[in-house]
Protein backbone atom coordinates (compact mmCIF):
# COMPACT_ATOMS: atom_id res chain seq x y z
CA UNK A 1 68.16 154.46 45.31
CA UNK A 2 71.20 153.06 43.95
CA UNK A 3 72.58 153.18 40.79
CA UNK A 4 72.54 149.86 38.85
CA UNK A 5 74.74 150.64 35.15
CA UNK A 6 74.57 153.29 32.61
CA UNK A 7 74.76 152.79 28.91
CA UNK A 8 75.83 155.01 25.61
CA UNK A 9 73.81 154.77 22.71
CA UNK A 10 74.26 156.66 19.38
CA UNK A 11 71.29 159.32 18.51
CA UNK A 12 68.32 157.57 16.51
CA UNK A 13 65.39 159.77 14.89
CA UNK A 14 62.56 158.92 12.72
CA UNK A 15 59.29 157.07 13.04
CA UNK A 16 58.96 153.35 14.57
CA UNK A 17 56.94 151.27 11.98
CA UNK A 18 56.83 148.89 13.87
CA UNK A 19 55.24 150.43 17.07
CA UNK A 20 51.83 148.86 17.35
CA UNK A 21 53.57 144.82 17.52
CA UNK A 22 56.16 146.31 19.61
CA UNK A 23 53.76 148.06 22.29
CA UNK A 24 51.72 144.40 21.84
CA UNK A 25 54.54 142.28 22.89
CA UNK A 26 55.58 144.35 25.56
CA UNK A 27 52.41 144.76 26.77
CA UNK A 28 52.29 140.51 27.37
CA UNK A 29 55.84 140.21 28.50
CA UNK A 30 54.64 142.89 31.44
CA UNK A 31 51.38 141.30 32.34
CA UNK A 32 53.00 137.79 32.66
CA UNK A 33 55.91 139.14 35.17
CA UNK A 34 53.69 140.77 37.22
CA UNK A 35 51.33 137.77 37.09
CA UNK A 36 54.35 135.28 38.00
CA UNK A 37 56.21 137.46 40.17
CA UNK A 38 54.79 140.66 40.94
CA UNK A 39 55.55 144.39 40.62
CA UNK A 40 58.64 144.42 42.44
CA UNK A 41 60.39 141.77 40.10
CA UNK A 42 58.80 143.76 37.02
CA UNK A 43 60.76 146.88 38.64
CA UNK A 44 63.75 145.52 39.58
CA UNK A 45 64.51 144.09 35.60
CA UNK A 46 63.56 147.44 34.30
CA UNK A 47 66.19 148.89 36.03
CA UNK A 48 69.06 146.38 35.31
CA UNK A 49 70.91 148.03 31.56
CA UNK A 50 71.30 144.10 30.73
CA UNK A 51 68.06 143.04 31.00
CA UNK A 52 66.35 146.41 29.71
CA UNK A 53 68.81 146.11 26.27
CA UNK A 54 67.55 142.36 25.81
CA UNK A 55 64.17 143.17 25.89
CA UNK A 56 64.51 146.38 23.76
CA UNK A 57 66.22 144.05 21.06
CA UNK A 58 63.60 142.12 21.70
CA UNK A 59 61.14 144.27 20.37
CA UNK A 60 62.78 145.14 17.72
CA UNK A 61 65.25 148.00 18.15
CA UNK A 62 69.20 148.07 17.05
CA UNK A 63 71.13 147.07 20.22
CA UNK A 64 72.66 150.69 20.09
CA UNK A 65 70.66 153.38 19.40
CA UNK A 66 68.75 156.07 21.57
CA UNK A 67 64.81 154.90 20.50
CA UNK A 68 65.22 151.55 22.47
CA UNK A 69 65.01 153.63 25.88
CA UNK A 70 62.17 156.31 24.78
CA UNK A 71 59.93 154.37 22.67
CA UNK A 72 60.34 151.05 25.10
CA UNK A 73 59.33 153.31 28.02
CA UNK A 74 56.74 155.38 26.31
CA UNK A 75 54.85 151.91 25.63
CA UNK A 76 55.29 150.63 28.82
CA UNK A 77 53.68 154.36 30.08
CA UNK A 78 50.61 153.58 27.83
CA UNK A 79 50.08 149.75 28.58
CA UNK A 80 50.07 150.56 32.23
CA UNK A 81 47.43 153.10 31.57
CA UNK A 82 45.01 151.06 29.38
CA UNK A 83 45.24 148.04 31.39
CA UNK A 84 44.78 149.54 35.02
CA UNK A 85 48.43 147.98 35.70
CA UNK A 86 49.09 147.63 39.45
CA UNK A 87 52.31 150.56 38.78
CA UNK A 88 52.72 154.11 38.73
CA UNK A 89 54.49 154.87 35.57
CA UNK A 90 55.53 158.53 35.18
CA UNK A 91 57.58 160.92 32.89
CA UNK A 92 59.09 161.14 29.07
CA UNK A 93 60.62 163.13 26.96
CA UNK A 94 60.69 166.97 26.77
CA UNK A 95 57.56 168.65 28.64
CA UNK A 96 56.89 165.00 29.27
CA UNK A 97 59.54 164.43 31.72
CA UNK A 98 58.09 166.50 34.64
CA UNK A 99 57.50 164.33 37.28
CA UNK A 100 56.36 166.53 40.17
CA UNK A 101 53.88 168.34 37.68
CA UNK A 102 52.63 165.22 36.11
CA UNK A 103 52.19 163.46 39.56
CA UNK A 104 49.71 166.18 41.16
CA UNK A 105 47.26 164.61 38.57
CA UNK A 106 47.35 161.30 39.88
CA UNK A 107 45.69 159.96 42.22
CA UNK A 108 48.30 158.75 44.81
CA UNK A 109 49.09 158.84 48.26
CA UNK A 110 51.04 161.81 49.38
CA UNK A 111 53.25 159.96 51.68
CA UNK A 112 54.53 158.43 48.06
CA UNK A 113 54.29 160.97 46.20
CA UNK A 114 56.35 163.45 48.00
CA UNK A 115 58.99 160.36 48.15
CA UNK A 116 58.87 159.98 44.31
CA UNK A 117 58.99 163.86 43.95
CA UNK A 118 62.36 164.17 46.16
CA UNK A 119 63.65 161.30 44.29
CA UNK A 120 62.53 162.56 40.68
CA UNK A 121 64.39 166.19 41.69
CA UNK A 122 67.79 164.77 43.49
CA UNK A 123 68.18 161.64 40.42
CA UNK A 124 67.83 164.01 37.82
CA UNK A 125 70.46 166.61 39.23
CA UNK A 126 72.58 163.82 40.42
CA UNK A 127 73.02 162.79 36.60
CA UNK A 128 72.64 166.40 35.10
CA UNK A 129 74.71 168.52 37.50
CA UNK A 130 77.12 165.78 39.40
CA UNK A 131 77.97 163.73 35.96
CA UNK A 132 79.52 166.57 34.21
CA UNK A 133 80.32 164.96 30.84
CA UNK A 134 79.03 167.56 28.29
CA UNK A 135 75.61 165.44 27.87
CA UNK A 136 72.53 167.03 28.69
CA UNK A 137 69.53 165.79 30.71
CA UNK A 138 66.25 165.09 28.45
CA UNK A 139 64.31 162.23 29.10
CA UNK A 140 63.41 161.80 32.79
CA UNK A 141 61.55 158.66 33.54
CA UNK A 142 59.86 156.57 36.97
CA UNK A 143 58.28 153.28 37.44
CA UNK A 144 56.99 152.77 40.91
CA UNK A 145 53.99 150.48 42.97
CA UNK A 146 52.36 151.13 46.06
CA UNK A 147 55.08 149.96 48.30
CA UNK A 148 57.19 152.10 47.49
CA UNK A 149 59.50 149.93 45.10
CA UNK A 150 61.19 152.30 42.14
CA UNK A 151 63.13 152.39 39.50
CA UNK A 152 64.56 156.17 37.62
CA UNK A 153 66.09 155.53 34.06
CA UNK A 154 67.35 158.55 33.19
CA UNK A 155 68.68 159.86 29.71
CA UNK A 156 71.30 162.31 28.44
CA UNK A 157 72.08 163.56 25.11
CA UNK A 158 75.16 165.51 22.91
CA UNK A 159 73.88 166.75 20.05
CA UNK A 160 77.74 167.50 19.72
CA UNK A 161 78.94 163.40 19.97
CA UNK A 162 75.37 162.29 18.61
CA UNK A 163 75.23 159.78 21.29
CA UNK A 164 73.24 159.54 24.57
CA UNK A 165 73.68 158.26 28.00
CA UNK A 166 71.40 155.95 29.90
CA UNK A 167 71.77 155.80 33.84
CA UNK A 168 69.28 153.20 35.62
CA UNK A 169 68.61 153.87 39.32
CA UNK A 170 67.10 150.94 41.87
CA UNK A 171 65.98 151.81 45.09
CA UNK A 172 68.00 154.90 45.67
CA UNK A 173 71.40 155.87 47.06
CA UNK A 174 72.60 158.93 45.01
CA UNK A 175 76.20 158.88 45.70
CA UNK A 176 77.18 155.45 44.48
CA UNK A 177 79.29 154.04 41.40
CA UNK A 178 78.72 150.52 40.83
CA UNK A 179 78.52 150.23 37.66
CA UNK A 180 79.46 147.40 34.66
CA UNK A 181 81.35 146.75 31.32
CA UNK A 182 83.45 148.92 29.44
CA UNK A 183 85.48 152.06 29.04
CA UNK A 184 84.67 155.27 27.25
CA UNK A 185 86.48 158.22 26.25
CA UNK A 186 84.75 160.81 27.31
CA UNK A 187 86.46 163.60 29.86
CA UNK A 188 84.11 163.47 32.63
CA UNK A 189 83.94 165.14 36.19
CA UNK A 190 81.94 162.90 38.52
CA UNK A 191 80.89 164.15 41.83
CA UNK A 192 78.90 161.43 42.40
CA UNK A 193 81.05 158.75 43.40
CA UNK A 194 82.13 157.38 46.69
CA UNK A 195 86.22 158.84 46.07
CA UNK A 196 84.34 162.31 45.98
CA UNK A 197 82.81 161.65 49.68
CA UNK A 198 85.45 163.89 51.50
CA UNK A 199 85.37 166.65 48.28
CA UNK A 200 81.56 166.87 48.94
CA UNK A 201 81.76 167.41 52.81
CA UNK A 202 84.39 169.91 51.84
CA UNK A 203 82.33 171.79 49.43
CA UNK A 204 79.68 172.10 52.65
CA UNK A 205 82.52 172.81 54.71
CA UNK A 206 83.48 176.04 52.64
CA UNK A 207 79.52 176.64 51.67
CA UNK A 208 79.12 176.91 55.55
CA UNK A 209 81.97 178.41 56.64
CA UNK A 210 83.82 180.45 54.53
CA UNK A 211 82.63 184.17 53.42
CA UNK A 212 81.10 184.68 50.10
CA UNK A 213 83.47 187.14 49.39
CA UNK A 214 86.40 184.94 49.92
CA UNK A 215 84.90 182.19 47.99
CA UNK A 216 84.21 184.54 45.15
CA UNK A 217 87.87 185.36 45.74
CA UNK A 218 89.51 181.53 45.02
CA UNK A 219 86.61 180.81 42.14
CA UNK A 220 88.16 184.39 40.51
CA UNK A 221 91.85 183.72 40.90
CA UNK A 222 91.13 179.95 39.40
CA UNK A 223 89.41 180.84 36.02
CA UNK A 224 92.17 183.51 35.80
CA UNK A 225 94.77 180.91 35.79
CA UNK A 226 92.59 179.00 33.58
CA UNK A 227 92.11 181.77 31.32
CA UNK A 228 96.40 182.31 30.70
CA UNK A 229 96.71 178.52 30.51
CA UNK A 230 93.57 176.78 29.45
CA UNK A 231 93.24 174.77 32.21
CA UNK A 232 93.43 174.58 35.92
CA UNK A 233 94.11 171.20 36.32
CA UNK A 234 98.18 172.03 36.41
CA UNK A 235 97.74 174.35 39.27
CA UNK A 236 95.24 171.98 41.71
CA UNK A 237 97.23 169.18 41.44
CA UNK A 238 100.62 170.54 40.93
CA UNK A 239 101.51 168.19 43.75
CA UNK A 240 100.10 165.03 42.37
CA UNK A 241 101.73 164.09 39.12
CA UNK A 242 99.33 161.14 38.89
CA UNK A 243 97.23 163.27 37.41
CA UNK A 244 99.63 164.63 34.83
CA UNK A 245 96.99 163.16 31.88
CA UNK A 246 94.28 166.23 32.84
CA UNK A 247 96.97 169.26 32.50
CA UNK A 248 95.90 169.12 28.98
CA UNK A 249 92.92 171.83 27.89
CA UNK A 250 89.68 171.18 29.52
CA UNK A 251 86.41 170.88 27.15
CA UNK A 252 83.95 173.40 27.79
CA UNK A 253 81.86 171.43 30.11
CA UNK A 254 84.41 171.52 32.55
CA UNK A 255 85.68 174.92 32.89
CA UNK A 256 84.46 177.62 35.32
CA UNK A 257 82.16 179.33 33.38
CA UNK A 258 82.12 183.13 32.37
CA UNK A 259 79.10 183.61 34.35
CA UNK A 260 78.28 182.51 38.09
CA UNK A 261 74.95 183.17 40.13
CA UNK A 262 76.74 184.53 42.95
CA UNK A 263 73.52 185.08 44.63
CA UNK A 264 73.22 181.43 45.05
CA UNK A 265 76.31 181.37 47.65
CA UNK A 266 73.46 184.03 49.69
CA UNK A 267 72.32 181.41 51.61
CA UNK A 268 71.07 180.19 54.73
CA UNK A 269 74.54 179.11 56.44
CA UNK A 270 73.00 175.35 57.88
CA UNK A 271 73.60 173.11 54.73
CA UNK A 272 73.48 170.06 56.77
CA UNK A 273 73.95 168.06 53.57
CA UNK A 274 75.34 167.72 49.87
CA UNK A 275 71.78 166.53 48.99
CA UNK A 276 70.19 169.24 50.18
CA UNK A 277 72.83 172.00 48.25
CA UNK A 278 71.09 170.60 44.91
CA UNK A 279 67.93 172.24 45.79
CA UNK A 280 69.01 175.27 46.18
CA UNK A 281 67.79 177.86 43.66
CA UNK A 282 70.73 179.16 41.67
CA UNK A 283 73.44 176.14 42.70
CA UNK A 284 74.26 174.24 39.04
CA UNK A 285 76.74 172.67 37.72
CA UNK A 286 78.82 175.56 36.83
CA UNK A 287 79.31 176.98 40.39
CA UNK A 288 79.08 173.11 42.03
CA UNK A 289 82.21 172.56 39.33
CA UNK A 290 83.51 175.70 40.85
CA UNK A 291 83.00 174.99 44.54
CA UNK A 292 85.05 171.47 43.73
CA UNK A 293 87.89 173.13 42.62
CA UNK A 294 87.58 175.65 44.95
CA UNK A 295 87.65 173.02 47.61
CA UNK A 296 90.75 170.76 45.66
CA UNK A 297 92.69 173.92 46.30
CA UNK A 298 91.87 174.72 50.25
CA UNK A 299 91.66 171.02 51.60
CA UNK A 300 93.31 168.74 48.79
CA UNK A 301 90.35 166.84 48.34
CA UNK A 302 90.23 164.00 45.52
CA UNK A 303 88.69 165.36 42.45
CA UNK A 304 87.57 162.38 40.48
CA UNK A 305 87.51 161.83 36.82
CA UNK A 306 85.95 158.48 36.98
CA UNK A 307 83.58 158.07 34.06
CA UNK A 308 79.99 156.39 35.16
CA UNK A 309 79.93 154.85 31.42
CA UNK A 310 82.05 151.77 31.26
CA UNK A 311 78.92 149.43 30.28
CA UNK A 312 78.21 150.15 26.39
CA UNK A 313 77.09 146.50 25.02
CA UNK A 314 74.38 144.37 26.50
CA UNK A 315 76.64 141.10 25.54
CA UNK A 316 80.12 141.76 24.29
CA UNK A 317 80.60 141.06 20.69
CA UNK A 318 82.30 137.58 18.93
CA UNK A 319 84.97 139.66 18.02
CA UNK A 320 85.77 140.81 21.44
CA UNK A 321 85.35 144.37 20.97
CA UNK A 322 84.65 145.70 24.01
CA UNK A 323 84.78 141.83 25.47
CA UNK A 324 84.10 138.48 24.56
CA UNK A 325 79.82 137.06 24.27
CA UNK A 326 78.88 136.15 27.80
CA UNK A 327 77.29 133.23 26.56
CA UNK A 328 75.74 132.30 29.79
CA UNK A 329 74.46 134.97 30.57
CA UNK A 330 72.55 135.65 27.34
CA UNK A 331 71.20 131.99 27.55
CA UNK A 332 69.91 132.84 31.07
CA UNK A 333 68.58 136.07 29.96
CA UNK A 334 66.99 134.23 26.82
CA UNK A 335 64.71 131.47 28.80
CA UNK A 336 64.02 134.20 30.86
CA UNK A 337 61.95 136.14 28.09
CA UNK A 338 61.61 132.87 26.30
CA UNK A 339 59.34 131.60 29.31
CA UNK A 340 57.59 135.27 29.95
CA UNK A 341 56.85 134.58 26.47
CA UNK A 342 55.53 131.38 25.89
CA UNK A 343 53.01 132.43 28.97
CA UNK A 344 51.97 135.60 27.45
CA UNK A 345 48.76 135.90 26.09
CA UNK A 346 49.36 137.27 22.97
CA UNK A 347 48.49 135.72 19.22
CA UNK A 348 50.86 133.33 17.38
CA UNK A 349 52.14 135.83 15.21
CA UNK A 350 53.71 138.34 17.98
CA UNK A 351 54.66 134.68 19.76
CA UNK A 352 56.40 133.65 16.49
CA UNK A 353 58.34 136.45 15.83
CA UNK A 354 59.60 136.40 19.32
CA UNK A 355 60.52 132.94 19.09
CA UNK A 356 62.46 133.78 16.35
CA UNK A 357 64.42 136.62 18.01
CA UNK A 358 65.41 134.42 21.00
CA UNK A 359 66.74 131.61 18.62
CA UNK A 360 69.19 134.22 16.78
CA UNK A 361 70.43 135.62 19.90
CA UNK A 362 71.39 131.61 21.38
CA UNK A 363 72.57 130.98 18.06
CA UNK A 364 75.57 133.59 18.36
């Protein structure tokens, strides 16, 4: 799959008063996509952060807050199960978001489901153990048909910033960084991205190659230096003073941690790929962070600091904070809904209301 755009949202909690219109609405705007153009289209706009924001203000929810992803989704898992819904819809929040438990109840071929499985496991570390941005993994979530089209939106949270992160996956390639929009501030380590391609063959390369105890060796001497000088950053790239902005203290969530499963370097010396190093029992993001700087030191490779969050507003603002109102677009994405809409089958009132909605977002 590939990754289509990640969002930040601030932290919402309480009730939704509005659920039962909400889950109404939705539940028309679905049935009329699929009707017009099938579950592939319906798949492909829940995974675009643009088109997922306009429908979530759509129905009803602030433009920036964490309950337009969970309570959007959880409808959409419902509707799809009271209405027989030609998709597989799969995961939540909390004990909800086990995928490969909650699967082996369905009844689905196991061609596709040991595809979704692999790609419920591999998104979910990709984002939890690759993104390391002091956000933590809690709402896991898959929409898939029967030919194999599928869409992961996956959801972070800091109880420390208040805020979560959205990432939206289509079709799926798990080292990719195309993403859209803005900056944020956050420190981030990102082993995701294509400038991390030679780091991650490197990390196999000592992984395969190099003796445990002489990896345990370079991961020691590293968080000793960190320990005298609160950061390592000064001694990898003492060559490189384009980096000079990271010699400063590193957060928690990027440090070598006081505690590494050793045990988890035991392994089977054939890693044929960085994929397959994420399923290893034991390998998390501590010791992966490790192995990284482990292999910055050795080979050189390009650690990268890129930050996967630079889309935070569906439209831009009329002030221009982030950017300017991409006026065309939100017209386009208007008489999009405004026609799934009108073609719904749902009662004046819900059609009213949405009516309404689309002629204050053309009206900014």
């Amino acid at each position: 799959m590939k990754k289509v755009g990640d969002v930040e949202l601030r932290l919402a909690k309480g009730p939704i008063p509005h659920y039962k219109e909400l889950k109404e609405l939705e539940r028309g705007i679905v049935k009329v996509i699929i009707e017009e153009f099938g579950t592939e289209e319906l798949i492909k706009r829940y995974s675009n952060p643009l088109w997922f924001n306009s429908l979530a203000c759509l129905l009803g929810f602030e433009w920036n807050y964490s309950g337009m992803t969970t309570v959007t989704l959880k409808a959409l898992k419902e509707i799809s199960i009271e209405d027989n819904l030609p998709i597989i819809v799969l995961g939540g929040k909390g004990k909800d978001s086990k995928i490969t438990e909650e699967i082996e109840k369905r009844d689905i071929k196991d061609k596709l489901k040991d595809k979704i499985k692999d790609i419920s496991i591999t998104s979910a570390k990709v984002d939890n153990y690759l993104i390391q941005d002091g956000y933590n993994l809690y709402f896991h979530f898959l929409i898939s048909d029967e030919r194999d089209n599928m869409t992961i939106i996956n959801q972070k949270m800091s109880i420390k910033e208040q805020k979560v992160r959205r990432f939206h996956w289509i079709n799926i390639n798990y080292f990719d960084d195309s993403q859209i929009g803005f900056g944020s501030n956050t420190k981030t380590l990102n082993l995701s991205t294509k400038e991390s391609e030679e780091l991650r063959k490197d990390v196999l390369e000592i992984i395969n190659n190099e003796r445990i105890e002489k990896i345990k060796e370079y991961i020691i001497r590293l968080k000793s230096y960190q320990n005298k000088n609160n950061t390592i950053l000064k001694y990898i790239n003492k060559d490189d003073d384009s980096n000079y902005i990271f010699y400063q203290e590193l957060p928690y969530y990027l440090k070598i941690p006081d505690k590494i499963y050793w045990k988890a370097l035991e392994i089977d010396r054939t890693v044929e790929n960085f994929k397959d190093l994420l399923f290893i029992k034991g390998i998390g993001p501590g010791l992966l962070r490790a192995l990284a700087y482990t292999a910055k030191v050795i080979y050189g490779s390009e650690l990268s600091w890129k930050d996967p969050i630079i889309y935070t507003f569906a439209h831009g603002t009329k002030v221009g904070k982030p950017y300017y109102v991409k006026k065309a677009l939100m017209l386009e994405e208007a008489e999009l809904l405004k026609n799934a809409i009108e073609e719904a089958k749902v009662n004046n009132n819900f059609k009213l209301r949405s009516l309404r909605k689309l002629n204050e977002l053309i009206d900014i």
